[in-house]
Protein backbone atom coordinates (compact mmCIF):
# COMPACT_ATOMS: atom_id res chain seq x y z
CA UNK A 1 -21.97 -14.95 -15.61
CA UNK A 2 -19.94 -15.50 -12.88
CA UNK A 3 -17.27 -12.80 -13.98
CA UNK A 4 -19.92 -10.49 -14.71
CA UNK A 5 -21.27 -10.37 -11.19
CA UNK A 6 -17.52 -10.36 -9.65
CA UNK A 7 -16.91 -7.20 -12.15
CA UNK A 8 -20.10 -5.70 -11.02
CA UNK A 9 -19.30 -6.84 -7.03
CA UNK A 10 -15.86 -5.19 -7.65
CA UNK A 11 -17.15 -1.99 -9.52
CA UNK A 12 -19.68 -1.36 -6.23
CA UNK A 13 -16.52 -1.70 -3.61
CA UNK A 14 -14.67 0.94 -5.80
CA UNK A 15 -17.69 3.43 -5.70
CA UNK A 16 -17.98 2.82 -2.18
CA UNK A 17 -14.19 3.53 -1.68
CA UNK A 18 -14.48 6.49 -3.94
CA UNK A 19 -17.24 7.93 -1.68
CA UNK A 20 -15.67 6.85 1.60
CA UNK A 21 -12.42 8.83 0.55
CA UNK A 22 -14.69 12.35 -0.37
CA UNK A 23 -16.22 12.18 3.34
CA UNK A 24 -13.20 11.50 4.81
CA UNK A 25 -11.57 14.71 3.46
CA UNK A 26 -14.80 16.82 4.50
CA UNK A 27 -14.78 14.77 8.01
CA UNK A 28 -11.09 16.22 8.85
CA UNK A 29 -11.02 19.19 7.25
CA UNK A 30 -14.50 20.11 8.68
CA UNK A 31 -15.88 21.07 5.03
CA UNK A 32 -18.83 19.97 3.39
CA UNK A 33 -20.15 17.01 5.37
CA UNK A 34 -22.75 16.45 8.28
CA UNK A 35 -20.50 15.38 10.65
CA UNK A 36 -16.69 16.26 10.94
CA UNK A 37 -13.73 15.26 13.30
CA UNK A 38 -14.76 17.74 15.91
CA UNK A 39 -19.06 17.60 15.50
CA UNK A 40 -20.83 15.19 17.45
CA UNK A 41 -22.27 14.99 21.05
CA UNK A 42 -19.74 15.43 23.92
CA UNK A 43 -18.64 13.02 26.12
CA UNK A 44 -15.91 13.00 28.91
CA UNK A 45 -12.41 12.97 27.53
CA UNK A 46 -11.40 9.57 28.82
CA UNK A 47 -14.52 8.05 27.20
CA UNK A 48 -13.98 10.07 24.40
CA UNK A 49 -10.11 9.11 24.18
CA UNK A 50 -10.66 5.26 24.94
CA UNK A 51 -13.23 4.86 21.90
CA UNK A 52 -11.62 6.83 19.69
CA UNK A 53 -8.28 5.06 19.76
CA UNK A 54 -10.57 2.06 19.83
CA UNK A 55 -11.98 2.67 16.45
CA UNK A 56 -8.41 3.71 15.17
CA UNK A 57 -6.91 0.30 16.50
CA UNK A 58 -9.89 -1.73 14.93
CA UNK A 59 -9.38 0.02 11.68
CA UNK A 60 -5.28 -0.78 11.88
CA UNK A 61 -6.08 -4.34 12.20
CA UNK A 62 -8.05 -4.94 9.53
CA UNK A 63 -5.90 -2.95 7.36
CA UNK A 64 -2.64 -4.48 8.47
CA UNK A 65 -3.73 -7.94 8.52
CA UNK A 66 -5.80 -8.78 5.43
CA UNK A 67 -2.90 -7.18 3.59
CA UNK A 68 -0.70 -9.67 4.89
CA UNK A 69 0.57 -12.58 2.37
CA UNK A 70 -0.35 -15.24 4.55
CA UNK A 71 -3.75 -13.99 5.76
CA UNK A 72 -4.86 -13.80 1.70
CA UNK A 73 -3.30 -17.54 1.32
CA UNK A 74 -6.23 -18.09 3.70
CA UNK A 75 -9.09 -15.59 2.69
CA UNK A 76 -8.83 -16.99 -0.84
CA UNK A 77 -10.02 -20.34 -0.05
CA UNK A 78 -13.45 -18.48 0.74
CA UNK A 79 -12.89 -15.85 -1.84
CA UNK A 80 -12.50 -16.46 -5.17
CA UNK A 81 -8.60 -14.29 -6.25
CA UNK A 82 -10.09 -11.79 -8.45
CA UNK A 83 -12.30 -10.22 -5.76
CA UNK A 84 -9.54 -10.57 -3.17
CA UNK A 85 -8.55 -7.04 -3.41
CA UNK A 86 -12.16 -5.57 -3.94
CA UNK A 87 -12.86 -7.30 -0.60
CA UNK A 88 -10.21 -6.05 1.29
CA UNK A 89 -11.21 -2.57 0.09
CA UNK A 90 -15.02 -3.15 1.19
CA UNK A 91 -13.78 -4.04 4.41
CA UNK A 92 -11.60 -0.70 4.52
CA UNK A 93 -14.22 1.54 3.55
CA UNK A 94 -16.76 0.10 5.85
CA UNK A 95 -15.03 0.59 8.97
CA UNK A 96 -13.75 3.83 8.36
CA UNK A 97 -17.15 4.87 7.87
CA UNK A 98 -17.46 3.32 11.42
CA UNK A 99 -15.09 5.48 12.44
CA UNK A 100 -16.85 8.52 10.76
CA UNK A 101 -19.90 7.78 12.33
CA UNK A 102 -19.11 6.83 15.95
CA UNK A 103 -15.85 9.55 16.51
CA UNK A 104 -16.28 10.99 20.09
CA UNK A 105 -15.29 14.75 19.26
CA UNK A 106 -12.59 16.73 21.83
CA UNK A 107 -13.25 20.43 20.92
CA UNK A 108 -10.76 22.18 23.54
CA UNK A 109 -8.51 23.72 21.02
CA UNK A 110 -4.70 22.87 20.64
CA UNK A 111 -4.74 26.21 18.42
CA UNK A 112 -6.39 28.04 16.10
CA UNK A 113 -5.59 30.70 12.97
CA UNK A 114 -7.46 33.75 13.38
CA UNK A 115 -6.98 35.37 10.18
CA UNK A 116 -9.20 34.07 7.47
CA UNK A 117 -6.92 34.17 4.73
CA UNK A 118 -3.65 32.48 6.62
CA UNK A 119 -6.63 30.12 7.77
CA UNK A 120 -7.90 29.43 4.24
CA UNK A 121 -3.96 29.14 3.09
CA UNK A 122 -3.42 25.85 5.90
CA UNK A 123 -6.88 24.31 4.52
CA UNK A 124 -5.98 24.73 1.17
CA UNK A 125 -2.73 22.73 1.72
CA UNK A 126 -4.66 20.59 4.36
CA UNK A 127 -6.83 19.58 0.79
CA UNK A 128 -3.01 19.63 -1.29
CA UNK A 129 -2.00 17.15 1.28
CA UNK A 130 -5.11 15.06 -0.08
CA UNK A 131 -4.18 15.92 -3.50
CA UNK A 132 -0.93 14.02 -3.34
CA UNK A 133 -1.98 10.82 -1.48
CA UNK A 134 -4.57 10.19 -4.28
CA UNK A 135 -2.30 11.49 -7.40
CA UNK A 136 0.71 9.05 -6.04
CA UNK A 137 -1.57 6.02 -6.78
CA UNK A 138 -2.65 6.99 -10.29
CA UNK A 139 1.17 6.98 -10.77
CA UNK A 140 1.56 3.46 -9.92
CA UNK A 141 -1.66 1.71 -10.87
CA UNK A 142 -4.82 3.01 -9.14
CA UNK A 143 -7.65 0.67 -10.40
CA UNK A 144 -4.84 -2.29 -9.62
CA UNK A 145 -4.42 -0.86 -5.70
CA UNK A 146 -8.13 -0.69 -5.56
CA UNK A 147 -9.31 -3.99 -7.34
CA UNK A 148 -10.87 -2.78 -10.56
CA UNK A 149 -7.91 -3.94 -12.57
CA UNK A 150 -8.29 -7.26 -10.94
CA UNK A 151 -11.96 -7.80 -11.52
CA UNK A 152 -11.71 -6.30 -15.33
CA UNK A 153 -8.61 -8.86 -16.20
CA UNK A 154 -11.30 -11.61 -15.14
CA UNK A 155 -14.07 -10.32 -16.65
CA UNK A 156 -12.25 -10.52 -20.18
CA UNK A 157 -10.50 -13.79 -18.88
CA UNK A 158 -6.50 -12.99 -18.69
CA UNK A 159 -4.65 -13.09 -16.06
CA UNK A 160 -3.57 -10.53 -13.78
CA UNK A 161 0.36 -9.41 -15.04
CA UNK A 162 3.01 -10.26 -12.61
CA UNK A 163 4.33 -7.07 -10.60
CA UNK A 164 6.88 -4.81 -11.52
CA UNK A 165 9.11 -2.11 -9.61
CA UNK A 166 9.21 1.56 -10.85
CA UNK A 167 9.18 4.66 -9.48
CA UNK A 168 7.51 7.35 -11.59
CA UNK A 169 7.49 11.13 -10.28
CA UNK A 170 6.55 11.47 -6.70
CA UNK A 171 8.34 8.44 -6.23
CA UNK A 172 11.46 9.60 -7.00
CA UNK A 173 11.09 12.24 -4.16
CA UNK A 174 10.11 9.83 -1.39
CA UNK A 175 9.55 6.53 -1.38
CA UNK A 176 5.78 6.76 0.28
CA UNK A 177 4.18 9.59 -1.48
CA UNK A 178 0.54 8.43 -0.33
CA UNK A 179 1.61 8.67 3.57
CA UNK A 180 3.58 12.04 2.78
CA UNK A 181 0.35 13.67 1.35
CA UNK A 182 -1.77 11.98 4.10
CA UNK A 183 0.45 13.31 6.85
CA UNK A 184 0.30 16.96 6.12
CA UNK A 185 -3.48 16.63 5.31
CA UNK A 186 -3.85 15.35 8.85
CA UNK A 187 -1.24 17.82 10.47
CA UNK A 188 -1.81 20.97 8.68
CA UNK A 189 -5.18 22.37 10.01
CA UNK A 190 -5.89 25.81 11.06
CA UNK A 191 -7.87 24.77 13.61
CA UNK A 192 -6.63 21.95 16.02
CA UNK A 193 -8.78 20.86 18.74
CA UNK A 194 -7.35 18.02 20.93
CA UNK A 195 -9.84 15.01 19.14
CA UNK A 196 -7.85 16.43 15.85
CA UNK A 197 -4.63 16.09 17.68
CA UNK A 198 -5.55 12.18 18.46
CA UNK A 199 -6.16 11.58 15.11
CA UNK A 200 -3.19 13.00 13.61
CA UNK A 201 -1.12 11.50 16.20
CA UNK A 202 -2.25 8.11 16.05
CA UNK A 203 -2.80 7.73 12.59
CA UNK A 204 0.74 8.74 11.64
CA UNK A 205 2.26 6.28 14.27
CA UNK A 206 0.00 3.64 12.60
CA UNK A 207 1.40 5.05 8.98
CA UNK A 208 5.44 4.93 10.36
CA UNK A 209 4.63 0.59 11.57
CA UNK A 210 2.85 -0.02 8.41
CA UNK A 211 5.82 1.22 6.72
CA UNK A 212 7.98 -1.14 8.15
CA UNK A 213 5.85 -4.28 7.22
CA UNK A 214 5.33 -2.72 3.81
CA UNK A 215 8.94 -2.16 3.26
CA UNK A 216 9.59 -5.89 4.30
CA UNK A 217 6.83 -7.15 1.92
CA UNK A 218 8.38 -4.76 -0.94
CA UNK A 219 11.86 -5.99 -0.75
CA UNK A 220 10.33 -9.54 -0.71
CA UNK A 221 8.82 -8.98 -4.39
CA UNK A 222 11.36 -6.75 -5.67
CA UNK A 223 14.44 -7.98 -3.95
CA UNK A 224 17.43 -5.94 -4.57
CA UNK A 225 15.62 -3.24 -6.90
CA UNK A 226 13.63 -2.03 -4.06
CA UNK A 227 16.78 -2.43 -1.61
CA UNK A 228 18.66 -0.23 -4.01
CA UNK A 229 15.61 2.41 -4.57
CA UNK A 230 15.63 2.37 -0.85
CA UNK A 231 18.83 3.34 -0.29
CA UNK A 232 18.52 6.14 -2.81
CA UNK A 233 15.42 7.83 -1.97
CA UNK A 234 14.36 9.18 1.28
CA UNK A 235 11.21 7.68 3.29
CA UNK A 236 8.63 10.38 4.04
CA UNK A 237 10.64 13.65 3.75
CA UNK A 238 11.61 14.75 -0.15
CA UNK A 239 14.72 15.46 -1.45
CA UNK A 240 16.55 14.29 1.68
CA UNK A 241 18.94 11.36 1.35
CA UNK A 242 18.94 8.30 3.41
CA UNK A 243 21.68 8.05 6.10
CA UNK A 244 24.66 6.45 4.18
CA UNK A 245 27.51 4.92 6.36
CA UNK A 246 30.84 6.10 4.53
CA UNK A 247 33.19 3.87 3.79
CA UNK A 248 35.95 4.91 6.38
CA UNK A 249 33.11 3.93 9.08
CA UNK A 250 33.07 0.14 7.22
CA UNK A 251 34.72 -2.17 9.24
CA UNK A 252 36.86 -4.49 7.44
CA UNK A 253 35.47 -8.07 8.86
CA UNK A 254 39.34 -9.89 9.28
CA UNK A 255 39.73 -7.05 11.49
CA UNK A 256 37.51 -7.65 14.45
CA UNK A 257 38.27 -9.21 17.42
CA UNK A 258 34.90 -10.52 18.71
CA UNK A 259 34.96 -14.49 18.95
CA UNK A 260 32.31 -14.56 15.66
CA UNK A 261 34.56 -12.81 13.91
CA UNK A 262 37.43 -14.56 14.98
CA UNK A 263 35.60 -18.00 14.09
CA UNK A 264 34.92 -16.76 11.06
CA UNK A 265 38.01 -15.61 10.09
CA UNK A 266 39.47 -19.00 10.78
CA UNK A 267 36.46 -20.76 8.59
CA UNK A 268 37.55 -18.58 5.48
CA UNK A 269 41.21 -19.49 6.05
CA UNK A 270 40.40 -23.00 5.52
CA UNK A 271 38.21 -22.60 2.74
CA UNK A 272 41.08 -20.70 0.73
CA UNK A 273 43.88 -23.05 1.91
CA UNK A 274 41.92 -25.86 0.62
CA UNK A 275 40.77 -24.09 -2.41
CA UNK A 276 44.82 -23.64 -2.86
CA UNK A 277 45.46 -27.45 -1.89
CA UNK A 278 47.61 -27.05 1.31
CA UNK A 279 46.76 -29.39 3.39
CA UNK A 280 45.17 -28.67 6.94
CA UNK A 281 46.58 -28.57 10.16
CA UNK A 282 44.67 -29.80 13.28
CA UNK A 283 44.74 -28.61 16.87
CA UNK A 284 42.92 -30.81 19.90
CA UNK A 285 40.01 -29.81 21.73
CA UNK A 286 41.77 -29.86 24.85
CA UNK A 287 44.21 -27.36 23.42
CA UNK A 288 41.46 -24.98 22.21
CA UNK A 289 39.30 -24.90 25.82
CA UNK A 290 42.38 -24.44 27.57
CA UNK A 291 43.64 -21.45 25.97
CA UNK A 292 39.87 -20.22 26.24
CA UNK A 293 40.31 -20.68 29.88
CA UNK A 294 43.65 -18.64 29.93
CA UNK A 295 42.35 -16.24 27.73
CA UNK A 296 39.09 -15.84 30.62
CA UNK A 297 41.17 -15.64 33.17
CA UNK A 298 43.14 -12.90 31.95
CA UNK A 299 46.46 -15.20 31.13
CA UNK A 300 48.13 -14.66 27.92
CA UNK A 301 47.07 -16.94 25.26
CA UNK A 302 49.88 -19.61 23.91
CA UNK A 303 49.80 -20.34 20.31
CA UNK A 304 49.08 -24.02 19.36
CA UNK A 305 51.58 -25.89 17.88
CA UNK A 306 50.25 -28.25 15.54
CA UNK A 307 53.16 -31.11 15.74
CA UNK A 308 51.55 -32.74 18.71
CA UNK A 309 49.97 -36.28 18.13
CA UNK A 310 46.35 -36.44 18.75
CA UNK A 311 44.63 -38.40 20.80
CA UNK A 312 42.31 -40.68 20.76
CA UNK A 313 39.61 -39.04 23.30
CA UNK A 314 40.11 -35.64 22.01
CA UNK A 315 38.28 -34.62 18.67
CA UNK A 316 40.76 -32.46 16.35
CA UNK A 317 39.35 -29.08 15.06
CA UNK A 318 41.02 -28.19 11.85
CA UNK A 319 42.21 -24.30 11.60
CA UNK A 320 43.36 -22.63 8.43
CA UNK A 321 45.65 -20.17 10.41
CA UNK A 322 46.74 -22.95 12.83
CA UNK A 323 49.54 -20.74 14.93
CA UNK A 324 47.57 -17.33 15.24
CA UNK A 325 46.16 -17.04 18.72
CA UNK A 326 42.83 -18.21 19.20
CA UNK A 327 41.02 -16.62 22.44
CA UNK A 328 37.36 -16.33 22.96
C-alpha cells in the first residue's frame, strides 16, 4: 500500500511539473496564458526590480540546494528515497508558479520587431528553444530526471539501476543541451521589455553557476568519462571545441624554477635513486637556510658538498641531486 500511494504521490508531482512547464512557456513568450512576463499591475521599477530578483534568488536556492548530495543525505531521513526526487520536483514547480504569479512586470521596451512575420519567425524559435530543453531530457532519461522512474522501480519493488554516462545526440553537440535550448527561449523574443531583460539576464547567470556545481557533481559520478567528454565537447555553444592547451605551451615540470618545483624535483630524485639502490647523500639544515639566505639576498648560491660530518644539533635533509644548487 505504501508503494502505491508513493507511485500515486509521485505521478501527481509529475503532472504538476508537466503543467508548470506549459505555463511557463506561455508566461515568457506571452502566448496563451492569463498572465505573462510583462502583464500584471505596475509598480515602480526599483520595487519591481527588488522582488523580482527576489523571487529568482528564492527559486535558485531551492533548486541549487536540495540537489546537493549532502542536503538529500539529510532530506531522506524525513523522506522516504523513492519520493526524494518527486519531492524536489514539487518543490520546483511550486515556486516557480510563485514566481508566475507574483512577477512585477517592466513594460518599457528594450526593442521590439515590427514586422509580423520576422516577429512570428523569433517566437517560433523562442518555442524551438523550448523544444530542445525538453527533447535533451527524453534523451537521457526523462521520467528518471523527474521521479517517475524512481517511484515505478518501487512500486514493482527493484531497485533503482546505478547511473551510467552517455551522451546520445544533442549531447554530442554540447554538453548542456537543456540550458542551450532554455537560453535562446529566454533571449530570442521579438518583443523585449526591460522585466524580460531581468529575466533573461538573471536566469542565465543562475544557469552558467549551476553549471559549475553540476559539472563538479558529474565528474564525481563519472570520474574520468565525464572529464574526457568534457574536454571533447563544448559547454553551451555547438560544434565549438573546448580551449585545448597544445603541447608546446606544456611545461615540462623538471624545468621550473619556482621553489615547489624545485622541492619536488629533488623528492623524485630520491625516489628513483633509491628505487636504483644508490645510497643517499645528506646535507645539514644549517647548510640549506644559509644558502636560502644568500640566495634572498641576491648572493650566488654555493653548492653543498656532502663530505662534511654532521652534527649533532643540526637535522640532515637527504637530497637525491645532492650538488645541484638549491635556492628558494
Amino acid at each position: 500500500m505504501d508503494r502505491l500511494i508513493a507511485f500515486l504521490y509521485g505521478l501527481a508531482c509529475y503532472v504538476i511539473f508537466f503543467f508548470t512547464m506549459l505555463y511557463a512557456v506561455g508566461f515568457v513568450s506571452g502566448v496563451a496564458v492569463p498572465k505573462t512576463i510583462d502583464t500584471g499591475a505596475s509598480v515602480p521599477t526599483v520595487e519591481a526590480s527588488a522582488v523580482d530578483l527576489l523571487l529568482i534568488f528564492v527559486f535558485a536556492i531551492q533548486h541549487s540546494v536540495m540537489a546537493r548530495r549532502h542536503f538529500k543525505q539529510w532530506w531522506t531521513k524525513f523522506v522516504p528515497a523513492a519520493v526524494e526526487r518527486s519531492t524536489y520536483v514539487l518543490f520546483s514547480s511550486l515556486i516557480l508558479a510563485l514566481l508566475f504569479w507574483q512577477w512585477r512586470p517592466m513594460p518599457a521596451q528594450v526593442w521590439q520587431i515590427a514586422d509580423p512575420q520576422i516577429a512570428a519567425a523569433v517566437t517560433g524559435l523562442s518555442i524551438f528553444g523550448w523544444m530542445i530543453a525538453r527533447a535533451s531530457t527524453f534523451l537521457v532519461n526523462h521520467f528518471e530526471l523527474f521521479g517517475l522512474h524512481q517511484v515505478g522501480a518501487n512500486l514493482i519493488g527493484r531497485e533503482a539501476p546505478a547511473q551510467r554516462f552517455h551522451a546520445p545526440v544533442l549531447y554530442k553537440m554540447v554538453r548542456h543541451p537543456t540550458y542551450l535550448g532554455l537560453t535562446i527561449a529566454f533571449w530570442v523574443a521579438p518583443t523585449m521589455t526591460i522585466g524580460h531583460l531581468l529575466f533573461a539576464a538573471a536566469t542565465t547567470a543562475y544557469i552558467l553557476v549551476g553549471i559549475v556545481f553540476e559539472e563538479r557533481y558529474l565528474v564525481d559520478v563519472f570520474g574520468e568519462n565525464y572529464r574526457s567528454y568534457r574536454d571533447r565537447v563544448s559547454m553551451l555553444v555547438p560544434w565549438s571545441r573546448p580551449e585545448q592547451v597544445a603541447p608546446s605551451q606544456i611545461i615540462d615540470p623538471t624545468q621550473r624554477t619556482t621553489p615547489g618545483s624545485i622541492i619536488m624535483k629533488c623528492l623524485r630524485n630520491v625516489q628513483d635513486k633509491k628505487k636504483a639502490g644508490i645510497p643517499q647523500q645528506e646535507f645539514t639544515e644549517d647548510q640549506f637556510l644559509s644558502n636560502s639566505l644568500r640566495s634572498r639576498r641576491g648572493l650566488p648560491s654555493f653548492k653543498f658538498s656532502c663530505a662534511g660530518p654532521k652534527t649533532p644539533n643540526s637535522s640532515a635533509v637527504s637530497s637525491g641531486i645532492c650538488g645541484d644548487q638549491l635556492a628558494l
